[in-house]
C-alpha atoms as a PDB file:
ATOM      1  CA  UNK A   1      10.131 -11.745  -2.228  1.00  0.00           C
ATOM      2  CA  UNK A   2      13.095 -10.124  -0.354  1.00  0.00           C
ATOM      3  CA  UNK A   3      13.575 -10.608   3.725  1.00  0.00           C
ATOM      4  CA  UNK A   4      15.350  -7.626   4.846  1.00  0.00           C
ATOM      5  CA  UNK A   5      16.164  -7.985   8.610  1.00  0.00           C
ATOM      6  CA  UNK A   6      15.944  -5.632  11.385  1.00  0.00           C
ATOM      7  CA  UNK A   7      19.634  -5.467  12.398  1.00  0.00           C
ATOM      8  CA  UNK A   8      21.568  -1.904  12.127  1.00  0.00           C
ATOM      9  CA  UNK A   9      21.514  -2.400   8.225  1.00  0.00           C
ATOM     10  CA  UNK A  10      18.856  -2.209   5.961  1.00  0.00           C
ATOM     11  CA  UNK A  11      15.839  -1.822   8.206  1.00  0.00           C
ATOM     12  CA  UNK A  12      17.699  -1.319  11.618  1.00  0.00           C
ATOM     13  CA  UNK A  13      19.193   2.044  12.781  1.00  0.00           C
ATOM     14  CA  UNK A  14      20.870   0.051  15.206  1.00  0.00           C
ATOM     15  CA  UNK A  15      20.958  -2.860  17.310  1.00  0.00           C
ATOM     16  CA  UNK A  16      19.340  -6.359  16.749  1.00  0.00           C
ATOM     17  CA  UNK A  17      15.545  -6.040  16.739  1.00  0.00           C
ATOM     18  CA  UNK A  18      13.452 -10.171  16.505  1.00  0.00           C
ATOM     19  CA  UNK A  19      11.245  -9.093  14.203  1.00  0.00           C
ATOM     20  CA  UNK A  20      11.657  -9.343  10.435  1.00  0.00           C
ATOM     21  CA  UNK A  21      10.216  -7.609   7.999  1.00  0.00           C
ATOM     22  CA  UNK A  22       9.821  -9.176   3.904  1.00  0.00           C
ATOM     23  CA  UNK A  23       8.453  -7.532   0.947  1.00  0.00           C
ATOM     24  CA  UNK A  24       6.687  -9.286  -1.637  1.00  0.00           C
ATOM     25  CA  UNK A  25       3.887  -8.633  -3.971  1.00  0.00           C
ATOM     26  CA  UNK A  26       0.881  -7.286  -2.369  1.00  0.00           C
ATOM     27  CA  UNK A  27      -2.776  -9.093  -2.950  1.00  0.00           C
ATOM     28  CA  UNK A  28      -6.161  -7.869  -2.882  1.00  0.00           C
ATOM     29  CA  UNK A  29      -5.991  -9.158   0.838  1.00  0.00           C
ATOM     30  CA  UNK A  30      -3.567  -6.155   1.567  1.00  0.00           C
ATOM     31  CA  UNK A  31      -5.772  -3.741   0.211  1.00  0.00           C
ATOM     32  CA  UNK A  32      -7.517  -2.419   3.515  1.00  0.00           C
ATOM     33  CA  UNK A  33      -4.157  -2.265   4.970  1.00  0.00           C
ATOM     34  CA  UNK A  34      -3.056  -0.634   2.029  1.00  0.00           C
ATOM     35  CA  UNK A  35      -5.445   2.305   1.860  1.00  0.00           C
ATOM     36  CA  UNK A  36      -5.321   2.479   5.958  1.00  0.00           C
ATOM     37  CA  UNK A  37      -1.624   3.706   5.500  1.00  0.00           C
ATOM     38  CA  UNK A  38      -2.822   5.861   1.871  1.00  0.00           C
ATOM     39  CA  UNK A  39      -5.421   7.519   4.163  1.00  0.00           C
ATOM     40  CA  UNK A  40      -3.472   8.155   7.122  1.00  0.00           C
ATOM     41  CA  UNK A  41      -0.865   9.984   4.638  1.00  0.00           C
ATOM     42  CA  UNK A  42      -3.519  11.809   2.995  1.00  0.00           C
ATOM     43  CA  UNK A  43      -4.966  13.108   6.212  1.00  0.00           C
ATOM     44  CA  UNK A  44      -1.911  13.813   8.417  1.00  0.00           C
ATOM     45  CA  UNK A  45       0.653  14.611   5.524  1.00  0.00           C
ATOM     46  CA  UNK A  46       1.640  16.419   2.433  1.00  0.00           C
ATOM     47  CA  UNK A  47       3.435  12.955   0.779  1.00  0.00           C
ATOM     48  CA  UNK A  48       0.658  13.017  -1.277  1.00  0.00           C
ATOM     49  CA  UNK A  49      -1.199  15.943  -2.860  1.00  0.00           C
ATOM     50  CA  UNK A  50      -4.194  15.684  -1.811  1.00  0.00           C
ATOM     51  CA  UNK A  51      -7.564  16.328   0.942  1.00  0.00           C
ATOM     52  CA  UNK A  52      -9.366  13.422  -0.283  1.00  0.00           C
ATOM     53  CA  UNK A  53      -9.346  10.017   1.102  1.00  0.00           C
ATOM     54  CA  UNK A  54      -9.769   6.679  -1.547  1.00  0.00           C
ATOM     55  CA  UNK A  55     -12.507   4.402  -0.784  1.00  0.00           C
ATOM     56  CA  UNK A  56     -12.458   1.106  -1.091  1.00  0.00           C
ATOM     57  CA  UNK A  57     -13.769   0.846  -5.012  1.00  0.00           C
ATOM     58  CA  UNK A  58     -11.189   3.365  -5.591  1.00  0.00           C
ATOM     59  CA  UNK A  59      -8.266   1.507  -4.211  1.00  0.00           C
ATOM     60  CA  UNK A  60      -9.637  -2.007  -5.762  1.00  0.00           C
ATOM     61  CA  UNK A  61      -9.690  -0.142  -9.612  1.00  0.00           C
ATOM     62  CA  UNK A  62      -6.411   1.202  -8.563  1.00  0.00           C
ATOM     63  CA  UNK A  63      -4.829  -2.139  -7.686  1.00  0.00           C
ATOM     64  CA  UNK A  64      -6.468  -3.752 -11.177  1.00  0.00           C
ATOM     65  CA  UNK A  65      -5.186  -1.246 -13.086  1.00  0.00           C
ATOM     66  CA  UNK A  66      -1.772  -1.727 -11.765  1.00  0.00           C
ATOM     67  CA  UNK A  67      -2.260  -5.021 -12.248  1.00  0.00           C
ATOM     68  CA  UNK A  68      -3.607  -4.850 -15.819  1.00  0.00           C
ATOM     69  CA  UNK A  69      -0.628  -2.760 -16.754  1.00  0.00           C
ATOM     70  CA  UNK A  70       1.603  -5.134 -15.803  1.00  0.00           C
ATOM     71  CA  UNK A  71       3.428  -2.820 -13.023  1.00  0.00           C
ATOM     72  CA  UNK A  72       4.026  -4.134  -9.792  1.00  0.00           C
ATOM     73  CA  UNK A  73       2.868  -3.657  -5.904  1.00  0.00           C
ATOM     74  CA  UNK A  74       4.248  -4.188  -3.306  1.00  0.00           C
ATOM     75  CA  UNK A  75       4.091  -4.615   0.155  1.00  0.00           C
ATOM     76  CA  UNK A  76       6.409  -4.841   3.281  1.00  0.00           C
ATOM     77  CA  UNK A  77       5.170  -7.037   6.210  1.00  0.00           C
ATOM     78  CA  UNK A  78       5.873  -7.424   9.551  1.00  0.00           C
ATOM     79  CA  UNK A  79       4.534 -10.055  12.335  1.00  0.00           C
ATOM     80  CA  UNK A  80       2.079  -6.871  12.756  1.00  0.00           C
ATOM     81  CA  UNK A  81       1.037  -6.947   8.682  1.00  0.00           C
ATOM     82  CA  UNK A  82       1.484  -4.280   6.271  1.00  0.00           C
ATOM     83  CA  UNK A  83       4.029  -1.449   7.468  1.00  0.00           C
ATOM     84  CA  UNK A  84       4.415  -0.217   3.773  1.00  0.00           C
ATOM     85  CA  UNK A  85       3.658  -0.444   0.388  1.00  0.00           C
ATOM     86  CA  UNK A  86       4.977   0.805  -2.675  1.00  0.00           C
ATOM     87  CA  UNK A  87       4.333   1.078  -6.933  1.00  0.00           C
ATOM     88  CA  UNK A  88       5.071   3.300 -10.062  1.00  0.00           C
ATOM     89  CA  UNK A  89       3.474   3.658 -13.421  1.00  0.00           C
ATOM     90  CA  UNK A  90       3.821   5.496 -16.738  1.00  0.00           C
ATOM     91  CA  UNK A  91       5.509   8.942 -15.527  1.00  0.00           C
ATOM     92  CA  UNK A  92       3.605  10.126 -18.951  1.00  0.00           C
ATOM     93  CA  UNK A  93       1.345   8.456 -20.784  1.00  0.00           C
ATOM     94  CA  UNK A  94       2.497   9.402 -24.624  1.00  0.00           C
ATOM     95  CA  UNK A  95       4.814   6.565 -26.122  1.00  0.00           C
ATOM     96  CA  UNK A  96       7.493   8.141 -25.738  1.00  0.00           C
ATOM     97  CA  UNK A  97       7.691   8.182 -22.109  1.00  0.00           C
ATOM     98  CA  UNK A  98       7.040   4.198 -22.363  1.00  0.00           C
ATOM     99  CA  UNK A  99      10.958   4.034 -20.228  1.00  0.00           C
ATOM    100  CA  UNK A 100      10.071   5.952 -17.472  1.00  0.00           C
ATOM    101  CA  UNK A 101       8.358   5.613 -14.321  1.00  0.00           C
ATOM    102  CA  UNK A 102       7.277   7.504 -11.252  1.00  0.00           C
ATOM    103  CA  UNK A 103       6.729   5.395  -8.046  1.00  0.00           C
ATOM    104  CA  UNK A 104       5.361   6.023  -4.935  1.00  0.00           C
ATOM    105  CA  UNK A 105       5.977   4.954  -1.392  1.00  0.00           C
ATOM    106  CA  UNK A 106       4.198   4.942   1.777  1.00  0.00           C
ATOM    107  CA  UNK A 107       5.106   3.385   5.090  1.00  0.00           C
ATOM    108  CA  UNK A 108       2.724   2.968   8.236  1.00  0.00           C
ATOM    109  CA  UNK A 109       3.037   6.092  10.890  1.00  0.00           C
ATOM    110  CA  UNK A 110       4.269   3.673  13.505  1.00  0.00           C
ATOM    111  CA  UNK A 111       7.349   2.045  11.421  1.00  0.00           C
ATOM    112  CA  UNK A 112       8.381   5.281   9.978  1.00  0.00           C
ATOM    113  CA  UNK A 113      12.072   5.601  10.600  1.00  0.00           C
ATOM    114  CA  UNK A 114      13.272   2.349  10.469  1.00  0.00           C
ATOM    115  CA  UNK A 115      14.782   1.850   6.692  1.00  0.00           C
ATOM    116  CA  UNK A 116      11.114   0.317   5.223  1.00  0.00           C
ATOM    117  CA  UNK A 117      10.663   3.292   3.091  1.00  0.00           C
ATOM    118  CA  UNK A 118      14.320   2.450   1.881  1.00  0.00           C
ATOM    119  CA  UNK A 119      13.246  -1.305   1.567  1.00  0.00           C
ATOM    120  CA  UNK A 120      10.162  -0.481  -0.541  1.00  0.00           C
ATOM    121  CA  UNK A 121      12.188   1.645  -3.236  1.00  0.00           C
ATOM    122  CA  UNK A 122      15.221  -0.465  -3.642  1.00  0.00           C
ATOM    123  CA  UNK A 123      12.510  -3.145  -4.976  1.00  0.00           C
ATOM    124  CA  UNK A 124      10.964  -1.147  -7.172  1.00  0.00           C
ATOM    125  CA  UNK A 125      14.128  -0.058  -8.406  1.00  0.00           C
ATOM    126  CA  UNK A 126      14.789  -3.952  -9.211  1.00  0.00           C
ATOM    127  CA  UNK A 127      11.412  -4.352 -10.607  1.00  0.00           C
ATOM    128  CA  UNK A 128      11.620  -1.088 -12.825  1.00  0.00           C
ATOM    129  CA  UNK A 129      15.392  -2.841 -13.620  1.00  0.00           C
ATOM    130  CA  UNK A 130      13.750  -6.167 -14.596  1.00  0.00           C
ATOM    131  CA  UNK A 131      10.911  -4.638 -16.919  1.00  0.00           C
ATOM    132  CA  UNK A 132      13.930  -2.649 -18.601  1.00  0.00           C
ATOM    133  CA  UNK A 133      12.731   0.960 -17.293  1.00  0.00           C
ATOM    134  CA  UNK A 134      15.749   3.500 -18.141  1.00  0.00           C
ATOM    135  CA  UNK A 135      14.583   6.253 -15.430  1.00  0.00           C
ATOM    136  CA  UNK A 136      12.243   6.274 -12.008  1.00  0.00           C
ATOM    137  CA  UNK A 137      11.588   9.645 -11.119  1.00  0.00           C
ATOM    138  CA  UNK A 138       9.677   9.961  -7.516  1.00  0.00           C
ATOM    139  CA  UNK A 139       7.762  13.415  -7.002  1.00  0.00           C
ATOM    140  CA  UNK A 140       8.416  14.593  -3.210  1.00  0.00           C
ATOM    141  CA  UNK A 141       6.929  17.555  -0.924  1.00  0.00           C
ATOM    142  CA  UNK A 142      10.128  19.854  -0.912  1.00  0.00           C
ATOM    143  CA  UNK A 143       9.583  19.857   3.005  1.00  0.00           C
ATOM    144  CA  UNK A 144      10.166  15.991   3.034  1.00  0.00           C
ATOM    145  CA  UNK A 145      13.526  15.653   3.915  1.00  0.00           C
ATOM    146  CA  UNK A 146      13.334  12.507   5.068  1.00  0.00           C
ATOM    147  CA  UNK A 147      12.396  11.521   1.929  1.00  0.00           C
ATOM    148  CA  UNK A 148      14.574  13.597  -0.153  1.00  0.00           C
ATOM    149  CA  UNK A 149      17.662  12.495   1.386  1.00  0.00           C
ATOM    150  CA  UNK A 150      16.571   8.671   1.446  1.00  0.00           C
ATOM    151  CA  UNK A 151      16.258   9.353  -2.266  1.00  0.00           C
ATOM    152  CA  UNK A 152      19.542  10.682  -2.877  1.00  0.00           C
ATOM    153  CA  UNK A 153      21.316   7.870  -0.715  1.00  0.00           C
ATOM    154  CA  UNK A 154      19.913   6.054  -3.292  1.00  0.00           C
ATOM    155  CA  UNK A 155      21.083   7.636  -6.221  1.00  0.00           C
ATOM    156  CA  UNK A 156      18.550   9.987  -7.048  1.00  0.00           C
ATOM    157  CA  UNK A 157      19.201  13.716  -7.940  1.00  0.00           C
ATOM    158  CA  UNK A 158      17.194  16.714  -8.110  1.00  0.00           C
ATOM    159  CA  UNK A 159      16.118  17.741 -11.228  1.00  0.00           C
ATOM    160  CA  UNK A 160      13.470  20.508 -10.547  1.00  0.00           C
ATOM    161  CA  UNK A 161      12.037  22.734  -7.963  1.00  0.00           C
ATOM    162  CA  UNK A 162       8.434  23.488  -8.685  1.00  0.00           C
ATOM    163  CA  UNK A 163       7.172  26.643  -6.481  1.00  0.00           C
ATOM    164  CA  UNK A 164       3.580  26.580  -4.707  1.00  0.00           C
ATOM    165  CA  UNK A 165       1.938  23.893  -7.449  1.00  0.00           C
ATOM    166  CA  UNK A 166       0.210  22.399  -4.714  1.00  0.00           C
ATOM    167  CA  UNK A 167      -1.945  23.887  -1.752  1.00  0.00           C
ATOM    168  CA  UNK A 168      -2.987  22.225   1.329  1.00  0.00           C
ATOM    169  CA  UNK A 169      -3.538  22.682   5.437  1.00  0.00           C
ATOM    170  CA  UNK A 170      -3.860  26.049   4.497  1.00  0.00           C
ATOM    171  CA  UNK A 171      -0.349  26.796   2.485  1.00  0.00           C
ATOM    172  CA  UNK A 172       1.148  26.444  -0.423  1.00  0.00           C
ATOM    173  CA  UNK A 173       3.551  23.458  -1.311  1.00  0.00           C
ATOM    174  CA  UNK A 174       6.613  23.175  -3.139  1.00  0.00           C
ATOM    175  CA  UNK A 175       6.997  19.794  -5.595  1.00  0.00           C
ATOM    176  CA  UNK A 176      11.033  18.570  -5.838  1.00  0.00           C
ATOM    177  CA  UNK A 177      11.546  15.659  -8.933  1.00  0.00           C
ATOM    178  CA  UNK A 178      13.734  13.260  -8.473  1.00  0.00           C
ATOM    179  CA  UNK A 179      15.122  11.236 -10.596  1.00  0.00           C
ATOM    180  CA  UNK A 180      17.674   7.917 -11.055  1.00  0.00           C
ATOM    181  CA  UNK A 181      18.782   6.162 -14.010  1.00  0.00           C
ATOM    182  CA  UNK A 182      18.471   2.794 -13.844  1.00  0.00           C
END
């Protein structure tokens, strides 16, 4: 587990905030936090392709399977609980794809902003690092860019554009890859 403190680095845009913020593996305890923030995103956002919400069975197989394939989760916590959580899998499930993985990243509406987002992915990065991935890619809305430029300052680069894959509120969506050696 990693404390990252809220000071004009890592999860401060500036000033000295009290509060600290660590991320750690997340439990089955997290899960209704979890899927709060998964919903929210779903509902309000286009970070994630999709109109429908997870239920709770859905969100407990998805944690097991996570689990059961030995990739991580992971959660960053505040004095006000989970702000954010993050994971990645197979990007493809044929064997030769067994070195790369696509994560994903979600941080509550209310700490948006505040470098937990930036927290979340330089973990996984260690954690893809420590299970001897060679690439994370991370799939982003093209109108994310937030997101997209968090990547980059990461070390991330565009690889591809995809045009109107996706459709939702009423539009079409674009889908930028991303991707980062490791």
């Amino acid at each position: 587990m990693h404390d990252y403190e809220q000071m004009g680095g890592l999860l401060g845009m500036t000033g000295v905030c009290s509060q600290t913020t660590t991320v750690g593996d997340a439990s089955r305890r997290d899960l209704a936090e979890i899927l709060t923030i998964y919903n929210e995103v779903i509902r309000n956002s286009t970070a994630v392709y999709s109109e429908v919400e997870f239920t709770v069975a859905q969100g407990e197989t998805w944690f097991a399977t996570k689990a059961e394939q030995g990739f991580p989760f992971v959660v960053a916590r505040d004095a006000t609980g989970v702000v954010g959580f993050g994971t990645f899998g197979d990007f493809r499930a044929w064997p030769c794809y067994r070195h790369s993985v696509e994560h994903s990243v979600h941080v509550r509406a209310d700490s948006r902003g505040h470098g937990i987002g930036r927290a979340l992915v330089t973990e996984l990065i260690e954690r893809a690092k420590a299970m001897q991935k060679h690439v994370m890619i991370a799939g982003i809305d093209a109108d994310n860019a937030a997101s997209i430029g968090l990547h980059r300052s990461l070390g991330f680069r565009v690889v591809g554009h995809f045009h109107e894959v996706g459709f939702k509120f009423g539009r079409w969506l674009d889908l930028v890859f991303l991707e980062r050696t490791i």
